[in-house]
PDB file of N, CA and C in Angstrom:
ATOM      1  N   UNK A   1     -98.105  11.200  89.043  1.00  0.00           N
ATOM      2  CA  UNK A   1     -98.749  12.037  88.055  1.00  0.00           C
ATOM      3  C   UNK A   1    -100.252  11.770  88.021  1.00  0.00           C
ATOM      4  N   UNK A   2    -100.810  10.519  88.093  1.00  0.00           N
ATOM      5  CA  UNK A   2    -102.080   9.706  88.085  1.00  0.00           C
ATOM      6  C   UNK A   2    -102.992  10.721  89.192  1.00  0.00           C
ATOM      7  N   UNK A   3    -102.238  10.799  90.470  1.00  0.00           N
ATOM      8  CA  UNK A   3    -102.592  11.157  91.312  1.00  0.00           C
ATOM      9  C   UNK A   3    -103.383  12.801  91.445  1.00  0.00           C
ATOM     10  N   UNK A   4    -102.255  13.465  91.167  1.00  0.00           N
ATOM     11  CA  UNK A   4    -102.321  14.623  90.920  1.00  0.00           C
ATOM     12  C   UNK A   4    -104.062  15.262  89.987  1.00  0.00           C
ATOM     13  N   UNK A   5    -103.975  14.246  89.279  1.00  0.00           N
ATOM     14  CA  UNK A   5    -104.703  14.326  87.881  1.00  0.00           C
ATOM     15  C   UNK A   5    -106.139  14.086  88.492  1.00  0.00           C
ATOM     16  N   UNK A   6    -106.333  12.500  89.266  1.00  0.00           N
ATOM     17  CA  UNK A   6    -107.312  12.885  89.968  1.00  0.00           C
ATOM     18  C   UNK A   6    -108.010  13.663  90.850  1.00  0.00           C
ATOM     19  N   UNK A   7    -107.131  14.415  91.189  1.00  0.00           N
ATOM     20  CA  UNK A   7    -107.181  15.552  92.920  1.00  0.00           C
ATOM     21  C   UNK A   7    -108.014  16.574  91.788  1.00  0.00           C
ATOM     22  N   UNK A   8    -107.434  16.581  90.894  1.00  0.00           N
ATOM     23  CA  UNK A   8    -107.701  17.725  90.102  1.00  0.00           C
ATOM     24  C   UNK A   8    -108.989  17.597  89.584  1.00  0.00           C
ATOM     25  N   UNK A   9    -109.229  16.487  89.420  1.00  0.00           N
ATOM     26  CA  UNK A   9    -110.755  15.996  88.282  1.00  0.00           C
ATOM     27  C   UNK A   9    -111.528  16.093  89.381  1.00  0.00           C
ATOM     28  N   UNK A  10    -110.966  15.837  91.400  1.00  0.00           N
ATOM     29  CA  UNK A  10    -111.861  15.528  91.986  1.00  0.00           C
ATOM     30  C   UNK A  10    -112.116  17.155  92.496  1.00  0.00           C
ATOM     31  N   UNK A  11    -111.188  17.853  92.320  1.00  0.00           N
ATOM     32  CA  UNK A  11    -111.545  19.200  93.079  1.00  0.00           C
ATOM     33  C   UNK A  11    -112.522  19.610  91.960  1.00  0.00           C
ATOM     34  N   UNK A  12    -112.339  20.249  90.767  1.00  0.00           N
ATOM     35  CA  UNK A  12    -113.227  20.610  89.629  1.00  0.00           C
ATOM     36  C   UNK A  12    -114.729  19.762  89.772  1.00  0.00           C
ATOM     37  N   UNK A  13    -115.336  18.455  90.280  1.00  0.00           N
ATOM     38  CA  UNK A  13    -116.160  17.668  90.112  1.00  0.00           C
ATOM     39  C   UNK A  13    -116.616  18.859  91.414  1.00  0.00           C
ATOM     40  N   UNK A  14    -116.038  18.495  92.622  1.00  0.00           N
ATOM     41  CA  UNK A  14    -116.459  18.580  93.858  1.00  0.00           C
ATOM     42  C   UNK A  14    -117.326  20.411  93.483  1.00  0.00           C
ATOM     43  N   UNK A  15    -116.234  21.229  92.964  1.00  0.00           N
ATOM     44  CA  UNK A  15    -116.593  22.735  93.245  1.00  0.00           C
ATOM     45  C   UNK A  15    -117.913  22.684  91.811  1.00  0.00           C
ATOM     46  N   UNK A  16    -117.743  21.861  90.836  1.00  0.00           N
ATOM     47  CA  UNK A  16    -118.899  22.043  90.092  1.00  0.00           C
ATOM     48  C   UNK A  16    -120.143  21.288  90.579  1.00  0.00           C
ATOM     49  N   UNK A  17    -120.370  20.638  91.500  1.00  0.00           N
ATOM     50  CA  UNK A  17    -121.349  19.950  91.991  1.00  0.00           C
ATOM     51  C   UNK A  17    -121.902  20.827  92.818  1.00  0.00           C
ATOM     52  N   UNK A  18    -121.107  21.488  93.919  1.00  0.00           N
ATOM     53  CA  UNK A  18    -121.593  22.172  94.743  1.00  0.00           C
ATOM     54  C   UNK A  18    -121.512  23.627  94.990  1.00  0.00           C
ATOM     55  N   UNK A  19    -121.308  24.329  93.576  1.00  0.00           N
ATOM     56  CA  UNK A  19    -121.166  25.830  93.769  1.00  0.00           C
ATOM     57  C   UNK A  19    -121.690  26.165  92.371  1.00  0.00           C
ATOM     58  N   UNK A  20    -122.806  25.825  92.761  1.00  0.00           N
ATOM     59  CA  UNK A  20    -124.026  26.223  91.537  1.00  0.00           C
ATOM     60  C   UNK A  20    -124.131  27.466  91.100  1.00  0.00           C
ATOM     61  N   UNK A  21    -124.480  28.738  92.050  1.00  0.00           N
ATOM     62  CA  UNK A  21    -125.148  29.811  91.895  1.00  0.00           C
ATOM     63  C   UNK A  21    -123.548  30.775  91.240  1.00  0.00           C
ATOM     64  N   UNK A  22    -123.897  31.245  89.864  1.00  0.00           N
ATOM     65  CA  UNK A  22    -123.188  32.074  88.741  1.00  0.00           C
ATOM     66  C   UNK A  22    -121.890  33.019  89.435  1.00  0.00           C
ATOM     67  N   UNK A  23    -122.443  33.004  91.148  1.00  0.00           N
ATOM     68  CA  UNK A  23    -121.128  34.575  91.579  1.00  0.00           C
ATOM     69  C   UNK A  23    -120.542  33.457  92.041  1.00  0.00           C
ATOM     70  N   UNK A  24    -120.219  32.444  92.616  1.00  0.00           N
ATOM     71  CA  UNK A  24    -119.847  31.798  93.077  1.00  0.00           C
ATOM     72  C   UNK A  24    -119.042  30.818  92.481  1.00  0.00           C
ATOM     73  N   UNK A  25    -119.323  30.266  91.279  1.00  0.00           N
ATOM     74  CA  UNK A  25    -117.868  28.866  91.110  1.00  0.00           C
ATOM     75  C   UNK A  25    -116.942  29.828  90.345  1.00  0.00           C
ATOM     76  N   UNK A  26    -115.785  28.711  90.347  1.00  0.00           N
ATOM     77  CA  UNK A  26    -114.477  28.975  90.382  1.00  0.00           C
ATOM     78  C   UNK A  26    -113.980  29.009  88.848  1.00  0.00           C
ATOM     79  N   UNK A  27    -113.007  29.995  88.676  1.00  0.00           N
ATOM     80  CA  UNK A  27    -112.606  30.016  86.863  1.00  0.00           C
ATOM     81  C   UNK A  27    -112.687  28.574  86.105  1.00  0.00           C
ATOM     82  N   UNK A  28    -112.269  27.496  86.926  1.00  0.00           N
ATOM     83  CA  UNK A  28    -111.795  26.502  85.995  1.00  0.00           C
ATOM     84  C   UNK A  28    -113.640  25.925  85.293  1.00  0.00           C
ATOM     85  N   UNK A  29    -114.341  26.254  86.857  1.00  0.00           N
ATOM     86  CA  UNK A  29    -115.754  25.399  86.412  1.00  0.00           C
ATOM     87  C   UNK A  29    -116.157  26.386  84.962  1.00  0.00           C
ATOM     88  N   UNK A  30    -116.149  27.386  85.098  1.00  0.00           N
ATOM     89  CA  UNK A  30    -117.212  28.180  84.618  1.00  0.00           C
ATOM     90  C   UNK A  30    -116.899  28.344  82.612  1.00  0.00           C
ATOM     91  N   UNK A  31    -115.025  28.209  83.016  1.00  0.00           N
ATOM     92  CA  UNK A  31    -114.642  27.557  81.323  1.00  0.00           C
ATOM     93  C   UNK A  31    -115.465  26.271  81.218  1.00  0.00           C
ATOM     94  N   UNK A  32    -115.354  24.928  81.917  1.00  0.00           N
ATOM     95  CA  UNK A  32    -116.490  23.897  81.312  1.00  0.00           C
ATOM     96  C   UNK A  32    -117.712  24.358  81.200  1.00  0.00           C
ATOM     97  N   UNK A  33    -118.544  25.739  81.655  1.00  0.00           N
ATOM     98  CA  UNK A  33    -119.703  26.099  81.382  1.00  0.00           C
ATOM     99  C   UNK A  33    -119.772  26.509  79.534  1.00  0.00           C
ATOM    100  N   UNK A  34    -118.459  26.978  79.193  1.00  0.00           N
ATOM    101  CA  UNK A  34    -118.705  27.279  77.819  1.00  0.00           C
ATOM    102  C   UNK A  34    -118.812  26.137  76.653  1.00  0.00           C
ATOM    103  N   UNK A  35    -118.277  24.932  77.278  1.00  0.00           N
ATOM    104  CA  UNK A  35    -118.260  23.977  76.173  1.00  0.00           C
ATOM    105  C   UNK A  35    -119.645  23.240  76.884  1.00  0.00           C
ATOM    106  N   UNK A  36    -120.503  23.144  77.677  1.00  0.00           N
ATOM    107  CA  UNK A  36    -121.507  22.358  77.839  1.00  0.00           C
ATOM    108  C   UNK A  36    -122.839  22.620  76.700  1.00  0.00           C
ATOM    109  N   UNK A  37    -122.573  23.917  76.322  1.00  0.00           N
ATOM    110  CA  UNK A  37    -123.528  24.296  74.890  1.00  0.00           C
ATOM    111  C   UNK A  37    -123.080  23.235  73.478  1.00  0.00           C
ATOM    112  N   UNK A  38    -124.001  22.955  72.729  1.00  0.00           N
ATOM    113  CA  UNK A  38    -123.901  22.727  71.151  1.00  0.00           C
ATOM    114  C   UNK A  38    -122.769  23.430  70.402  1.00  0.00           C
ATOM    115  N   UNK A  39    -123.607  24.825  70.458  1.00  0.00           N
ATOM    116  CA  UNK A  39    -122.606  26.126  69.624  1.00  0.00           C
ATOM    117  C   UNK A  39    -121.888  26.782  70.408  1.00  0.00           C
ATOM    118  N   UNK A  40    -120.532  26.055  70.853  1.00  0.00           N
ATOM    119  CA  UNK A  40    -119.483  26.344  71.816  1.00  0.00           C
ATOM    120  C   UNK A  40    -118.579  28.018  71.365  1.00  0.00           C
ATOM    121  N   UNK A  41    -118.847  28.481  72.098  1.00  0.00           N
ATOM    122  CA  UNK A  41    -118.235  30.130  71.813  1.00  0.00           C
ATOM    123  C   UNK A  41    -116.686  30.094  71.981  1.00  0.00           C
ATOM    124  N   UNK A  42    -115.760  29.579  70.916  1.00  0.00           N
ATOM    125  CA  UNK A  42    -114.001  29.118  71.269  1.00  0.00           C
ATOM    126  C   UNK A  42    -114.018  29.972  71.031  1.00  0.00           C
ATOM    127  N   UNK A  43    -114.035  31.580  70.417  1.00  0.00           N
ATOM    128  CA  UNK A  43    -112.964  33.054  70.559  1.00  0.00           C
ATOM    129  C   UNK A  43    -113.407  33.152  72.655  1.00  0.00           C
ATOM    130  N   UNK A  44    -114.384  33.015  72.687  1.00  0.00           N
ATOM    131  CA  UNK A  44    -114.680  33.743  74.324  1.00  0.00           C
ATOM    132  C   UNK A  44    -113.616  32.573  75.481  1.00  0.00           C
ATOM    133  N   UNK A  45    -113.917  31.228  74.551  1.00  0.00           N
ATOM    134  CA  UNK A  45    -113.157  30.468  75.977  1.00  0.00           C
ATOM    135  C   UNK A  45    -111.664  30.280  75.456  1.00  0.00           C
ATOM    136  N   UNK A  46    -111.332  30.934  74.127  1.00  0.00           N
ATOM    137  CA  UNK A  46    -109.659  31.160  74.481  1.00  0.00           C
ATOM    138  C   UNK A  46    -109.102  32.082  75.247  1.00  0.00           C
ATOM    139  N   UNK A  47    -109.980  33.715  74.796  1.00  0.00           N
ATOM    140  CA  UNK A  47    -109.357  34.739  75.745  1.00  0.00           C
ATOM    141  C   UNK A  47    -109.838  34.727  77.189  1.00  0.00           C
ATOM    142  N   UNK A  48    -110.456  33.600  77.702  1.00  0.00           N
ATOM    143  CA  UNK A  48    -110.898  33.728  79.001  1.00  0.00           C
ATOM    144  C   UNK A  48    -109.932  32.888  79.507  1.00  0.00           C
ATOM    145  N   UNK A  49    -109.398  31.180  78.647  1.00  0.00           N
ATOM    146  CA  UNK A  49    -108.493  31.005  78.956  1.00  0.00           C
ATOM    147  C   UNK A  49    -107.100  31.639  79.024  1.00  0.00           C
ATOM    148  N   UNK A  50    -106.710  32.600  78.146  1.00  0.00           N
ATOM    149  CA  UNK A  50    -106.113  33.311  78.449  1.00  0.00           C
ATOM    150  C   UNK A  50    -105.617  34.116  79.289  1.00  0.00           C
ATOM    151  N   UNK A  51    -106.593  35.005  79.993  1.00  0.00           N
ATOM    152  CA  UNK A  51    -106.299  35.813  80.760  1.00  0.00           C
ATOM    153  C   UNK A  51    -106.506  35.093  82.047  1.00  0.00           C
ATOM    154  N   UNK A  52    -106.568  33.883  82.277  1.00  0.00           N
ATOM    155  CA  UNK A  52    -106.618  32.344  83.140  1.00  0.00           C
ATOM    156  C   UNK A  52    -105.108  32.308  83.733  1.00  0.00           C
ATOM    157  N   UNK A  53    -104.167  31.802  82.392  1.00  0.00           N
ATOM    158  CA  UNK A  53    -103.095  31.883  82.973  1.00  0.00           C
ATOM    159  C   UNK A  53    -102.446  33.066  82.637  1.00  0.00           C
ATOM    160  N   UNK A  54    -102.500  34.487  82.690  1.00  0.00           N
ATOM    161  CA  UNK A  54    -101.726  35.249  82.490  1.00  0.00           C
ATOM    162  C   UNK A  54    -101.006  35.664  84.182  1.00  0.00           C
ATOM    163  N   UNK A  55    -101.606  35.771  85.115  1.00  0.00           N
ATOM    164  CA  UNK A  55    -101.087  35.929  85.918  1.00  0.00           C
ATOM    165  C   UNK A  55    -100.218  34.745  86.471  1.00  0.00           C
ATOM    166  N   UNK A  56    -100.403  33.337  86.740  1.00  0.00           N
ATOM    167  CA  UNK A  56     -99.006  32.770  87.017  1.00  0.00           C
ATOM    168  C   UNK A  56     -97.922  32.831  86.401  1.00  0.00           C
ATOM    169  N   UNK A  57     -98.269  33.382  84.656  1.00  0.00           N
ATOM    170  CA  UNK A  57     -97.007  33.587  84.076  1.00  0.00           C
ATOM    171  C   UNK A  57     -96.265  34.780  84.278  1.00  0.00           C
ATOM    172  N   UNK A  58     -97.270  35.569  84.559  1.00  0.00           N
ATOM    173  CA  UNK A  58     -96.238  37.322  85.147  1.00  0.00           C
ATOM    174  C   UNK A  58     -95.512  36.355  86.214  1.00  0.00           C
ATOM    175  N   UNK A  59     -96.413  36.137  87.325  1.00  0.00           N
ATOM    176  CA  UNK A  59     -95.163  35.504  88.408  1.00  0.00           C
ATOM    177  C   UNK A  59     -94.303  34.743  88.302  1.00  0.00           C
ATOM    178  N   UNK A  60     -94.675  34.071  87.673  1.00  0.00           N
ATOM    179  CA  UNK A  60     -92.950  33.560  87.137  1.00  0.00           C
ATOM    180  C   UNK A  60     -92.048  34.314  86.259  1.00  0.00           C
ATOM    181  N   UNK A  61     -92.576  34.765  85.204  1.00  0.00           N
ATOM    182  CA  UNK A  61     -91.055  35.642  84.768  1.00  0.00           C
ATOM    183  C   UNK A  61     -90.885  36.952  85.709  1.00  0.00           C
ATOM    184  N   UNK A  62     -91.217  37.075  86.641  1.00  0.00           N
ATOM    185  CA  UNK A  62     -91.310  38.562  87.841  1.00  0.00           C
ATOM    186  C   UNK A  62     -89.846  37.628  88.986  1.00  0.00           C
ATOM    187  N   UNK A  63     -90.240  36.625  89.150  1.00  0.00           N
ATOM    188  CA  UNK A  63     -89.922  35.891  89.918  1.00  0.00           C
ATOM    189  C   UNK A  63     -88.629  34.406  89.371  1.00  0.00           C
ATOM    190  N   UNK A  64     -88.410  34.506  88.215  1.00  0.00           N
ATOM    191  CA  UNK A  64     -87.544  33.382  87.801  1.00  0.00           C
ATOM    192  C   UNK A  64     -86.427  33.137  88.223  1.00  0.00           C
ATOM    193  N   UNK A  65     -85.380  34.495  88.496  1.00  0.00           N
ATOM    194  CA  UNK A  65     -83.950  34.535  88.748  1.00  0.00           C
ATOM    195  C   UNK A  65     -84.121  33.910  90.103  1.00  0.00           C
ATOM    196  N   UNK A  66     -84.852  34.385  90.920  1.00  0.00           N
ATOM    197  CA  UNK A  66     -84.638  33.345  92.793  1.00  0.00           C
ATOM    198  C   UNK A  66     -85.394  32.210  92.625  1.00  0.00           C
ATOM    199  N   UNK A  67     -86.520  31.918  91.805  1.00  0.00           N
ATOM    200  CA  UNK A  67     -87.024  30.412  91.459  1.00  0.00           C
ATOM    201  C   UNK A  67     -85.530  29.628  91.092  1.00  0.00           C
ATOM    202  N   UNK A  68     -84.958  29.756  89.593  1.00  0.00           N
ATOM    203  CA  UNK A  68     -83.685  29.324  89.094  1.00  0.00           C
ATOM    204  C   UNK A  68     -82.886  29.173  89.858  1.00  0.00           C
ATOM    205  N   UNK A  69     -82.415  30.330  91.026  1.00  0.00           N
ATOM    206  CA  UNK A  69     -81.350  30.486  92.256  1.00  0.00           C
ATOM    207  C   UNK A  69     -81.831  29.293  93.030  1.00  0.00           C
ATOM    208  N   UNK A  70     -83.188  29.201  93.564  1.00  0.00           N
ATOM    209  CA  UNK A  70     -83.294  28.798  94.934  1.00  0.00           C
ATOM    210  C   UNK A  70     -82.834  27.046  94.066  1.00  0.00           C
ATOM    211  N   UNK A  71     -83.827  26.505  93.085  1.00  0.00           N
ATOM    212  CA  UNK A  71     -83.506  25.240  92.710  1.00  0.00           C
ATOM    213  C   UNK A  71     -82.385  24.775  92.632  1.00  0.00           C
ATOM    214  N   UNK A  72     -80.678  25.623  91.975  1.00  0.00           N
ATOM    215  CA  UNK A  72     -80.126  25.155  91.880  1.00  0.00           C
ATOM    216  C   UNK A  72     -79.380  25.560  93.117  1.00  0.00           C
ATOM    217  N   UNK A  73     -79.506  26.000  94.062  1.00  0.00           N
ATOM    218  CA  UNK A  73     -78.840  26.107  95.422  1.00  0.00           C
ATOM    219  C   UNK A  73     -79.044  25.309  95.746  1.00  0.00           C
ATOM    220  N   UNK A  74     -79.932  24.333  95.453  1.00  0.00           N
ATOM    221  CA  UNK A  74     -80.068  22.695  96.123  1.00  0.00           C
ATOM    222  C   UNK A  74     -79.042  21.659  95.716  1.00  0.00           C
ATOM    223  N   UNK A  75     -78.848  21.574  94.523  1.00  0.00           N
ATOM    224  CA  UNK A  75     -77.951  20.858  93.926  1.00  0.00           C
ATOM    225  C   UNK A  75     -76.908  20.932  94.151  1.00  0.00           C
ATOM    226  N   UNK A  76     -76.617  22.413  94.617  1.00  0.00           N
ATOM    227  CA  UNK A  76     -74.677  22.316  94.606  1.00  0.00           C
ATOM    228  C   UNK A  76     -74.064  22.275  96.104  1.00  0.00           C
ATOM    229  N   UNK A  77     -73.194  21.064  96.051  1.00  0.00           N
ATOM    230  CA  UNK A  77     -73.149  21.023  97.778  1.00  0.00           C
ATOM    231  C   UNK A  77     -71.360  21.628  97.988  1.00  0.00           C
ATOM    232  N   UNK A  78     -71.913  22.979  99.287  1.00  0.00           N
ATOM    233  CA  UNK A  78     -70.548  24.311  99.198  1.00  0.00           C
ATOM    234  C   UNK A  78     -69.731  23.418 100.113  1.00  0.00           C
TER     235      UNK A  78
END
């Protein structure tokens, strides 16, 4: 879990260090752009978080019944 956590702190460090220019970094940097202000704008960085994860969650409930299938096709030995 430790692991994971760092990959993550190190990818976010890495793409905010080096993808400065506004068209260019990546959703996750550009939410820490809203809290680096004083007077942090939380209605803008909820619905931005929002619409952040709305698409992995369509894919998963689009996609659950063969996610659910495929996992437990592992478990059961025919």
């Amino acid at each position: 879990m430790n692991r994971k956590l760092l990959r993550e702190a190190r990818l976010w460090l890495i793409a905010f260090l080096l993808l400065s220019h506004e068209n260019t970094i990546p959703l996750a940097v550009g939410l820490g752009h809203f809290l680096a202000s004083d007077a942090s704008p939380w209605e803008l960085l909820m619905a931005t978080a929002l619409i952040y994860a709305l698409p992995p969650a369509a894919i998963y409930y689009a996609f659950r019944r063969y996610m659910v299938g495929g996992l437990t096709a592992g478990a059961v030995k025919t």
